[in-house]
C-alpha atoms as a PDB file:
ATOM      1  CA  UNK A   1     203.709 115.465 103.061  1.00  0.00           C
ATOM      2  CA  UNK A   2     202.862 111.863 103.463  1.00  0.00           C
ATOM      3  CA  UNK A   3     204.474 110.378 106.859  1.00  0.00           C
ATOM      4  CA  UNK A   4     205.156 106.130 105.266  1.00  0.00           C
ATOM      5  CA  UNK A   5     204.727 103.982 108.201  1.00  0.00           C
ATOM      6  CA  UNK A   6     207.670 101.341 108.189  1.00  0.00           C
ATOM      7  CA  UNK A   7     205.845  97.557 109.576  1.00  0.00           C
ATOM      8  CA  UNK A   8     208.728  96.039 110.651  1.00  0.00           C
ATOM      9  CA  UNK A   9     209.098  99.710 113.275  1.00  0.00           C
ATOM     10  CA  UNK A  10     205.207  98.876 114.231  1.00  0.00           C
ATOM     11  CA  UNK A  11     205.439  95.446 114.816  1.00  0.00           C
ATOM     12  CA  UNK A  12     209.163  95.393 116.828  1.00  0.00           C
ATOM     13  CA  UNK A  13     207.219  97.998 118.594  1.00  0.00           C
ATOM     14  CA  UNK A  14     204.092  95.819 119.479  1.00  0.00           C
ATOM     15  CA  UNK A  15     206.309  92.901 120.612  1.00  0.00           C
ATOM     16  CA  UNK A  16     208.143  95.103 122.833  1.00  0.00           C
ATOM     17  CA  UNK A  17     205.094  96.461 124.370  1.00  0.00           C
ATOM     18  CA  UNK A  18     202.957  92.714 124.986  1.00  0.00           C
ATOM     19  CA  UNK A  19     206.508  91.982 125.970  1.00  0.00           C
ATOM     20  CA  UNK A  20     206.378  94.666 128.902  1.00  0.00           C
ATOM     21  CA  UNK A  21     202.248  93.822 129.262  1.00  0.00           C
ATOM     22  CA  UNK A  22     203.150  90.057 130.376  1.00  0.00           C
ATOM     23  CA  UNK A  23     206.423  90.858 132.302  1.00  0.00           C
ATOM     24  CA  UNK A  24     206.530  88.839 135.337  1.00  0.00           C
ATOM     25  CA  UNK A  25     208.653  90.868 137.923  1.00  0.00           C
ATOM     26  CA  UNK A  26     207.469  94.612 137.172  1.00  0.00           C
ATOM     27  CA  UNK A  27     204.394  96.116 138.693  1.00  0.00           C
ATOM     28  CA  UNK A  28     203.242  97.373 135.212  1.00  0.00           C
ATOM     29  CA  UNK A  29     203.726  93.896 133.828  1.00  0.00           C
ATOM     30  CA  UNK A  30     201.372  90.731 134.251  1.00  0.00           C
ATOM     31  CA  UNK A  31     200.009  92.176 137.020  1.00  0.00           C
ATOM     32  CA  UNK A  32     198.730  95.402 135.874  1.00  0.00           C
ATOM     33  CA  UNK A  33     197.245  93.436 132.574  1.00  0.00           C
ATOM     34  CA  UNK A  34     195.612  90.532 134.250  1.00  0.00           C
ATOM     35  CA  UNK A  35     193.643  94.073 137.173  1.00  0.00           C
ATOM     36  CA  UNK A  36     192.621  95.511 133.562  1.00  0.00           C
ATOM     37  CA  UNK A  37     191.348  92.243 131.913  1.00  0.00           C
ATOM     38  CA  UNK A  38     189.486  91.678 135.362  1.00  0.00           C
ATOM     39  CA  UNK A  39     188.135  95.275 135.453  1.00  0.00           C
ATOM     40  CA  UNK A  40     186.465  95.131 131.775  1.00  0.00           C
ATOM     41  CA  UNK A  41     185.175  91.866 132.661  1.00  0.00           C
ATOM     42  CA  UNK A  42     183.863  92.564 135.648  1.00  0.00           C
ATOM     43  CA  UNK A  43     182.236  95.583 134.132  1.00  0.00           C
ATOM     44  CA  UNK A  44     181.079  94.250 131.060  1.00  0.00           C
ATOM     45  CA  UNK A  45     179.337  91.706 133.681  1.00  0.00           C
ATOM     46  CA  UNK A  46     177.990  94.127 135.979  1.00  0.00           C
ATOM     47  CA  UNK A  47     176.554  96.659 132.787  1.00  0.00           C
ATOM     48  CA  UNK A  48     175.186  93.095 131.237  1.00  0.00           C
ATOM     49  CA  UNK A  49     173.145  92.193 134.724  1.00  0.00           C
ATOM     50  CA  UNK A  50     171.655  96.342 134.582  1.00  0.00           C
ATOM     51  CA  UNK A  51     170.205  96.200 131.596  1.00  0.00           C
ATOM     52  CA  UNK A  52     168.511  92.554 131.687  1.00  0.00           C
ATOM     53  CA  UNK A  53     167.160  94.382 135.093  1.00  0.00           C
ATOM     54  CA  UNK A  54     166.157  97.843 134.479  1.00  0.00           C
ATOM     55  CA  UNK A  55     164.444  96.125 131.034  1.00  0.00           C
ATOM     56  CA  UNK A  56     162.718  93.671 132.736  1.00  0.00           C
ATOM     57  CA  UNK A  57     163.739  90.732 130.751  1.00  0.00           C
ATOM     58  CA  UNK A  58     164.199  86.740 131.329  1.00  0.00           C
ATOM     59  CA  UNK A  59     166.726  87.474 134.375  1.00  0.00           C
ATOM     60  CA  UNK A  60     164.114  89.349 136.784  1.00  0.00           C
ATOM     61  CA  UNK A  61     161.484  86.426 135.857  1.00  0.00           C
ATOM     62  CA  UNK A  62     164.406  83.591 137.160  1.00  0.00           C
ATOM     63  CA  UNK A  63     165.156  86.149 139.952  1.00  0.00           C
ATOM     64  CA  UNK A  64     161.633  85.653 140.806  1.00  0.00           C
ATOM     65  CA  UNK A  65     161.573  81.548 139.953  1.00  0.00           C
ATOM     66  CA  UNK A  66     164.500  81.120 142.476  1.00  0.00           C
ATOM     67  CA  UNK A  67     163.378  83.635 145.065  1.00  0.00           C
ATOM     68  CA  UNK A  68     159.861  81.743 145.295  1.00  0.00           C
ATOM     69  CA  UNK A  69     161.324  78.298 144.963  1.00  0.00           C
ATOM     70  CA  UNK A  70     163.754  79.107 148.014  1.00  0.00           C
ATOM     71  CA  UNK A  71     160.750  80.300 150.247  1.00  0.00           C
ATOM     72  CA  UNK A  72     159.026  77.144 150.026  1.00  0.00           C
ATOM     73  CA  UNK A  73     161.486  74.725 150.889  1.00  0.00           C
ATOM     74  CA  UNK A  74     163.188  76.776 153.410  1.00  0.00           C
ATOM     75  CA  UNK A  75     163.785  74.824 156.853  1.00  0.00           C
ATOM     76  CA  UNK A  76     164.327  77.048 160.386  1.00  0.00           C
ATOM     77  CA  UNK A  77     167.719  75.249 160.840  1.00  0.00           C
ATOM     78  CA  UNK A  78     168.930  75.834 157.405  1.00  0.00           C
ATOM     79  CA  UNK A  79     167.256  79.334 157.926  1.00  0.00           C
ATOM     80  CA  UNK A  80     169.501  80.050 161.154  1.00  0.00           C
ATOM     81  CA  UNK A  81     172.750  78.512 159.733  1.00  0.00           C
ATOM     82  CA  UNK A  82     172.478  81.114 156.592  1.00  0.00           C
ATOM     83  CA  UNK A  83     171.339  83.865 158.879  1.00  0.00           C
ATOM     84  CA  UNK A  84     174.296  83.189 160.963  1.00  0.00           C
ATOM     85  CA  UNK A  85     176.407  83.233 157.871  1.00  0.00           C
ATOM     86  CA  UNK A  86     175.567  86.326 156.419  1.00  0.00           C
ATOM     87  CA  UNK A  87     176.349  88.181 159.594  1.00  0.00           C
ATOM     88  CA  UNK A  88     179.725  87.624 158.305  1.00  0.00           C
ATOM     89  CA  UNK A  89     179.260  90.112 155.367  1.00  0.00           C
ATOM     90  CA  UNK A  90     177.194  92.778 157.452  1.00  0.00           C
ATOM     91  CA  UNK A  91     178.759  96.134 157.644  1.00  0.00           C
ATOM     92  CA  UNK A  92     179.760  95.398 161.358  1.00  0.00           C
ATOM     93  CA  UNK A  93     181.560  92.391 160.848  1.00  0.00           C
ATOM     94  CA  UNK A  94     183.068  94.083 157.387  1.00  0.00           C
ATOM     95  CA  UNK A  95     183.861  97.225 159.695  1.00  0.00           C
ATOM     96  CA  UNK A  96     185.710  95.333 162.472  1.00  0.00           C
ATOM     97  CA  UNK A  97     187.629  93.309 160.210  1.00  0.00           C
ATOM     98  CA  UNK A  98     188.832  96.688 158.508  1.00  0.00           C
ATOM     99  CA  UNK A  99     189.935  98.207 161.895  1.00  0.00           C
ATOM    100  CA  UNK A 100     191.798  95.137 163.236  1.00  0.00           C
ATOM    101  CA  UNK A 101     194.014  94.990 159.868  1.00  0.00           C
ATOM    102  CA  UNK A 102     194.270  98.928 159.767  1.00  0.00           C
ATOM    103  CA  UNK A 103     195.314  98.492 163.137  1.00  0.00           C
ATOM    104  CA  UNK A 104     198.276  96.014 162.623  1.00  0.00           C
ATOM    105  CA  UNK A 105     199.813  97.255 159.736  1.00  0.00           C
ATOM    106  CA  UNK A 106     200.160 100.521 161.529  1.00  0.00           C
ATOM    107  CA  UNK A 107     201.559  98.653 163.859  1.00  0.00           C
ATOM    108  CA  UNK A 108     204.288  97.097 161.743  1.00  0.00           C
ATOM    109  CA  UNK A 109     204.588 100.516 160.057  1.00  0.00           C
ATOM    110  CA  UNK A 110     202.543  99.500 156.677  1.00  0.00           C
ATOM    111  CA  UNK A 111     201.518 102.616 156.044  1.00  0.00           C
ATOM    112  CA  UNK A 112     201.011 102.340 151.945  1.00  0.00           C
ATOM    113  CA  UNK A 113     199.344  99.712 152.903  1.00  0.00           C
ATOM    114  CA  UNK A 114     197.287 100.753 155.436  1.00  0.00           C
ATOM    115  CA  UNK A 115     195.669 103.720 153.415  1.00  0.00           C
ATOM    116  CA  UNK A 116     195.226 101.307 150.412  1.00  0.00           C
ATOM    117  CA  UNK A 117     193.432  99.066 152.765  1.00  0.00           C
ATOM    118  CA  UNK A 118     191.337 101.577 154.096  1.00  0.00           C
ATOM    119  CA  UNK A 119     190.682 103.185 150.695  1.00  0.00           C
ATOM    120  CA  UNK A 120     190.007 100.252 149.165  1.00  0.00           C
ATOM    121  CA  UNK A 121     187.324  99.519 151.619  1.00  0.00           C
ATOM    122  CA  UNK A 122     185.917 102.439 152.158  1.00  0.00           C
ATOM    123  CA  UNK A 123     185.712 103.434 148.742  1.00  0.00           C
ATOM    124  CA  UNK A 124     183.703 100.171 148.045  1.00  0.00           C
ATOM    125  CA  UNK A 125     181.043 101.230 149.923  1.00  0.00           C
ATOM    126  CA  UNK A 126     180.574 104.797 148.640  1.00  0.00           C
ATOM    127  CA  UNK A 127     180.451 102.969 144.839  1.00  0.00           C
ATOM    128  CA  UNK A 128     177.732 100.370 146.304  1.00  0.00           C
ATOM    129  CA  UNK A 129     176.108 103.300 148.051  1.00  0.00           C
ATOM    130  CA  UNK A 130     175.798 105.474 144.444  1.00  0.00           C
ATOM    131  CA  UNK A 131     174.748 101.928 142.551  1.00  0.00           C
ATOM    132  CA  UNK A 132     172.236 101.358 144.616  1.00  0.00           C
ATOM    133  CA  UNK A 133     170.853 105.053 144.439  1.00  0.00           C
ATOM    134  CA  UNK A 134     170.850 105.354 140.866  1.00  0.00           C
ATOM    135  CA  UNK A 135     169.522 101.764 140.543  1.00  0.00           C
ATOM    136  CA  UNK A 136     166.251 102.057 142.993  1.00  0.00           C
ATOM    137  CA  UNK A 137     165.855  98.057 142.836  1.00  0.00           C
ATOM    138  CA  UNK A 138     162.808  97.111 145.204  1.00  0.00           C
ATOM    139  CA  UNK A 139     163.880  93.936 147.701  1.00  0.00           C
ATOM    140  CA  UNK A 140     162.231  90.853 147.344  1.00  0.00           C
ATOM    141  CA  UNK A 141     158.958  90.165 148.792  1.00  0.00           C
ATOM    142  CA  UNK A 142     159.610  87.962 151.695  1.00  0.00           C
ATOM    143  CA  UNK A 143     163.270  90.407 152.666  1.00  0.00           C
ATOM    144  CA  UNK A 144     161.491  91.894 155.564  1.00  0.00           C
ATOM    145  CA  UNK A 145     162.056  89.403 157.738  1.00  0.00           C
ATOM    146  CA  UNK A 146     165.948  89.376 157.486  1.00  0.00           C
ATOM    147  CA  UNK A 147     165.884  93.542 157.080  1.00  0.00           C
ATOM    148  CA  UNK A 148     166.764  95.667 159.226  1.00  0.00           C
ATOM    149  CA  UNK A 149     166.131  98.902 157.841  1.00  0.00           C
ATOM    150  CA  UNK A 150     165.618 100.528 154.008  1.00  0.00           C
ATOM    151  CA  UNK A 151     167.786  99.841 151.411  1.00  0.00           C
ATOM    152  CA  UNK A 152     167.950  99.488 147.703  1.00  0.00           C
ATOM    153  CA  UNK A 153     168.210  95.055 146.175  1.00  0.00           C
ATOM    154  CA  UNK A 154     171.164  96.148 143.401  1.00  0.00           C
ATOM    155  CA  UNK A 155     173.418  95.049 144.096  1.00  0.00           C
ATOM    156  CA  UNK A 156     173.583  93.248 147.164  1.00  0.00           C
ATOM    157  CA  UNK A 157     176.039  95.257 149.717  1.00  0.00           C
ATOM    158  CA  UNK A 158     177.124  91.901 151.517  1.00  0.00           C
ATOM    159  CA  UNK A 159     178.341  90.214 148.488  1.00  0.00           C
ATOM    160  CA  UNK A 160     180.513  93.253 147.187  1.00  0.00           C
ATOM    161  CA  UNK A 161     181.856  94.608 150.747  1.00  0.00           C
ATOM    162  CA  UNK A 162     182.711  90.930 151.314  1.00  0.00           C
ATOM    163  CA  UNK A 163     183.982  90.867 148.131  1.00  0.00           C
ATOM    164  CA  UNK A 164     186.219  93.352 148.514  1.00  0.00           C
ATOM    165  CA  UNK A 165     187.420  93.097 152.514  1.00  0.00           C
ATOM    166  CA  UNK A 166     187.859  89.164 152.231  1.00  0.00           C
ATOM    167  CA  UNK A 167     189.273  88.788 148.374  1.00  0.00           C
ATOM    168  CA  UNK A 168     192.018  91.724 149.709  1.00  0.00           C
ATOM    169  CA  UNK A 169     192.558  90.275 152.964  1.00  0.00           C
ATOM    170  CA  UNK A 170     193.583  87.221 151.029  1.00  0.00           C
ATOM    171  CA  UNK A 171     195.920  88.874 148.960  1.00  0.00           C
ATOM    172  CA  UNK A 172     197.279  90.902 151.604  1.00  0.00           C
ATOM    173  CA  UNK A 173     198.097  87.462 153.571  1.00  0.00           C
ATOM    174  CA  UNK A 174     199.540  85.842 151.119  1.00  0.00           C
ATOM    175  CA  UNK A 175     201.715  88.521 149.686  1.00  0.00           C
ATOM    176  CA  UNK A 176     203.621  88.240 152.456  1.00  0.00           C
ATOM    177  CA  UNK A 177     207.092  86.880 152.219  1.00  0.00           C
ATOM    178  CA  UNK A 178     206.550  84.565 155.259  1.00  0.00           C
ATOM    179  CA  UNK A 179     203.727  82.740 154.075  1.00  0.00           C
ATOM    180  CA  UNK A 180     204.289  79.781 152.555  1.00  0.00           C
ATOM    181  CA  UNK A 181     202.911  78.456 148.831  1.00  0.00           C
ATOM    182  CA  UNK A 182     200.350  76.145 150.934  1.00  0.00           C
ATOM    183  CA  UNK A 183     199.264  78.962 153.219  1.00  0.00           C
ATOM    184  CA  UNK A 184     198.598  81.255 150.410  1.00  0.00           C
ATOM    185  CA  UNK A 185     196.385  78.551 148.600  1.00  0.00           C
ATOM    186  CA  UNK A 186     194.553  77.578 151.934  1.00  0.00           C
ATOM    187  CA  UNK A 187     193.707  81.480 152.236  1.00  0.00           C
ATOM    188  CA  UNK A 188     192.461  82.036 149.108  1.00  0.00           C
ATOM    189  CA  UNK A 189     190.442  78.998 148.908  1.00  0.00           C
ATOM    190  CA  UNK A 190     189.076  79.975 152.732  1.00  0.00           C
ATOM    191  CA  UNK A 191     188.097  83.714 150.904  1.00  0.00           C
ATOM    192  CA  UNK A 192     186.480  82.136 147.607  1.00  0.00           C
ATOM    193  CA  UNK A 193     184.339  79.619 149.985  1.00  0.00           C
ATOM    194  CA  UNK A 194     183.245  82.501 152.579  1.00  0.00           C
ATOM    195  CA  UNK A 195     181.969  85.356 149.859  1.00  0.00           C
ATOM    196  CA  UNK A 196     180.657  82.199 147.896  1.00  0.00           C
ATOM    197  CA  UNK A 197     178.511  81.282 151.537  1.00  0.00           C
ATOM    198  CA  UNK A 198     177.700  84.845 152.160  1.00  0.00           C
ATOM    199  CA  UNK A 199     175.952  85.255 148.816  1.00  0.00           C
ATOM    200  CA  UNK A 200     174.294  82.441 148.796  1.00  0.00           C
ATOM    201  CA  UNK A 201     173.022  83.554 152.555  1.00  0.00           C
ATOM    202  CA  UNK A 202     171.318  86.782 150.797  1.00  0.00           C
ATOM    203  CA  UNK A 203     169.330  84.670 148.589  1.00  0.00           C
ATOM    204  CA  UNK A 204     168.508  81.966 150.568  1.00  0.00           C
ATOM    205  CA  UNK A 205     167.082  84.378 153.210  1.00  0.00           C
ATOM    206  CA  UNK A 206     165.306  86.040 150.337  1.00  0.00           C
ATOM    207  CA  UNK A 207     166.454  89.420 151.051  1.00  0.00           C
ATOM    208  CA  UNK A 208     168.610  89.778 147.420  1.00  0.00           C
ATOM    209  CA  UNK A 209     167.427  88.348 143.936  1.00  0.00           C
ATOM    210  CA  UNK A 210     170.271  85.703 142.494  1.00  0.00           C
ATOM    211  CA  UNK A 211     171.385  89.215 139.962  1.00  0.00           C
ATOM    212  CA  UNK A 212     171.773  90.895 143.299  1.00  0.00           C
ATOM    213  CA  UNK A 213     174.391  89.076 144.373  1.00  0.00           C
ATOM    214  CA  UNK A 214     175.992  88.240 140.748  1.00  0.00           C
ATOM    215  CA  UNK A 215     175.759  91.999 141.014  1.00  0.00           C
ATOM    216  CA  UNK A 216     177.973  92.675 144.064  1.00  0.00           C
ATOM    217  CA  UNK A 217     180.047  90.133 143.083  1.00  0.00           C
ATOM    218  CA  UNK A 218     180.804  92.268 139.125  1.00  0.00           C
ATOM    219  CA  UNK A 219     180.859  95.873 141.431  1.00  0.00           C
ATOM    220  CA  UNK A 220     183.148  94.283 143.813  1.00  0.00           C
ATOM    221  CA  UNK A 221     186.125  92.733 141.592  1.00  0.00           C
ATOM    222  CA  UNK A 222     185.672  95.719 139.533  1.00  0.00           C
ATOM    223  CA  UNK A 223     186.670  97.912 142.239  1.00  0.00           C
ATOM    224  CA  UNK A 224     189.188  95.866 143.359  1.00  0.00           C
ATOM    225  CA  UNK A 225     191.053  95.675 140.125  1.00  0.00           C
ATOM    226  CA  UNK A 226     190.941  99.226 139.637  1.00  0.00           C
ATOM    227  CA  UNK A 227     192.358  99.776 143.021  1.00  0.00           C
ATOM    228  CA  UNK A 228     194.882  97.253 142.470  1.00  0.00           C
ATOM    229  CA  UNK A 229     196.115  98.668 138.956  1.00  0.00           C
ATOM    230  CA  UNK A 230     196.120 101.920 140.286  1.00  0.00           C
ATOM    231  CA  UNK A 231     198.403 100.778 142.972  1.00  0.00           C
ATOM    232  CA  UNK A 232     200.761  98.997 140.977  1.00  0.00           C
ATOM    233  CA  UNK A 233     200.947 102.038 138.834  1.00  0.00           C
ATOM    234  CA  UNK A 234     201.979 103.990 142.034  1.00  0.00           C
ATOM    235  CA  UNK A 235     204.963 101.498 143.082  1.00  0.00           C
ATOM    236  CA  UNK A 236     205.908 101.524 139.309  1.00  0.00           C
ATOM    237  CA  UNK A 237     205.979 105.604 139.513  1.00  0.00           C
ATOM    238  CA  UNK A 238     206.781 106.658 143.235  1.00  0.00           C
ATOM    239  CA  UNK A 239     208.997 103.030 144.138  1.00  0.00           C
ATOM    240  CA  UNK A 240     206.696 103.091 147.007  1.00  0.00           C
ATOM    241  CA  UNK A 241     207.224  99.449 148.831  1.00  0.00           C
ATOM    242  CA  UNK A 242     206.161  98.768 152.857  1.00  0.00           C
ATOM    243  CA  UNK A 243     208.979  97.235 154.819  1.00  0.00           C
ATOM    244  CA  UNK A 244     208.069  93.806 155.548  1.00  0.00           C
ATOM    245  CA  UNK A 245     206.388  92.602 152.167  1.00  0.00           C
ATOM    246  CA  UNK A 246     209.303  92.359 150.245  1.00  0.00           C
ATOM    247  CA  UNK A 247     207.080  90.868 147.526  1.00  0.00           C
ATOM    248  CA  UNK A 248     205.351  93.900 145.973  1.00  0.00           C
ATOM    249  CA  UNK A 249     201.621  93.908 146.452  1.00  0.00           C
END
């Protein structure tokens, strides 16, 4: 028996489906399309940036270029600024930041949002932690001076747990129905520019190669639109909504 498929069926069906994909006011709409495109880009970037490492090719000899040419014209002040900077991405500064926000939105009874917070975050860091063990990148040769401890170069853990506390910070903020259109761009502009400083910090203090960071950077929007989708698939699903963001988040 030979099942005839009818075109006109298939393609009323396809409209109606890039129809739903681009919708603007349900959670499995725009939104959940633009966390997926993000997610395969971000991974496509991040699998890209392993293999040019782990085959040794043209990226690990520019790593090595800009590492070398950011040694010798290092100055102590510019050295202290970019040591002070990067303290901003350190696991204590990350960690704080995670408890003050966990810590108001239990407060104003956020509690989806408070475990997707805290998920989010924490979640991060056990995906940087398993990178960086299967990885087994060696730091750079002048990172001792800036280390404190043992830990794997790929990717650099300051770029994606910045990445991921700051860039959802953002959106948190300005998700908000009492932030204005201004506010939400000053925010998001304040994130971009403070993850952009904090990577830079790792390579100018020659403790992460330029793919390092570039490698955070992939790991970290990855996991963030994963976590996003999947939490837009959850409000689609369960209708779950925290009082006091009326706009869905």
């Amino acid at each position: 028996m030979r099942i005839k498929l009818d075109p006109h069926v298939f393609v009323s069906w396809a409209r109606r489906f890039l129809a739903a994909r681009f919708d603007r006011k349900s959670q499995v709409g725009i939104g959940l399309t633009i966390s997926a495109v993000v997610f395969a880009l971000a991974v496509w970037a991040l699998s890209g940036l392993l293999d040019a490492i782990l085959d040794n090719e043209w990226l690990v000899r520019v790593d090595r270029l800009v590492e070398s040419a950011f040694h010798q014209r290092a100055s102590a002040p510019a050295l202290a600024f970019f040591d002070g900077v990067t303290q901003l991405g350190s696991s204590v500064a990350i960690a704080l930041v995670v408890l003050g926000v966990a810590l108001y939105l239990w407060r104003v009874n956020a509690h989806f949002l408070l475990w997707g917070w805290i998920g989010t975050n924490a979640g991060g860091a056990i995906v940087e932690y398993v990178i960086k063990s299967t990885v087994h990148r060696s730091r750079p040769q002048y990172a001792a001076v800036y280390l404190h401890g043992h830990s794997y170069s790929f990717p650099s853990g300051h770029t994606m747990g910045s990445t991921i506390c700051y860039f959802l910070l953002a959106y948190l903020i300005s998700a908000h129905p009492h932030v204005t259109q201004r506010a939400r761009r000053l925010v998001w502009t304040a994130a971009v520019i403070l993850v952009g400083l904090i990577g830079f910090s790792r390579v100018f203090l020659g403790v992460h190669y330029p793919s390092d960071v570039l490698g955070g950077l992939a790991a970290g929007l990855a996991w963030l639109a994963a976590c996003g989708g999947i939490r837009r698939i959850l409000i689609a699903r369960e209708g779950l909504l925290d009082a006091g963001w009326s706009r869905p988040v």
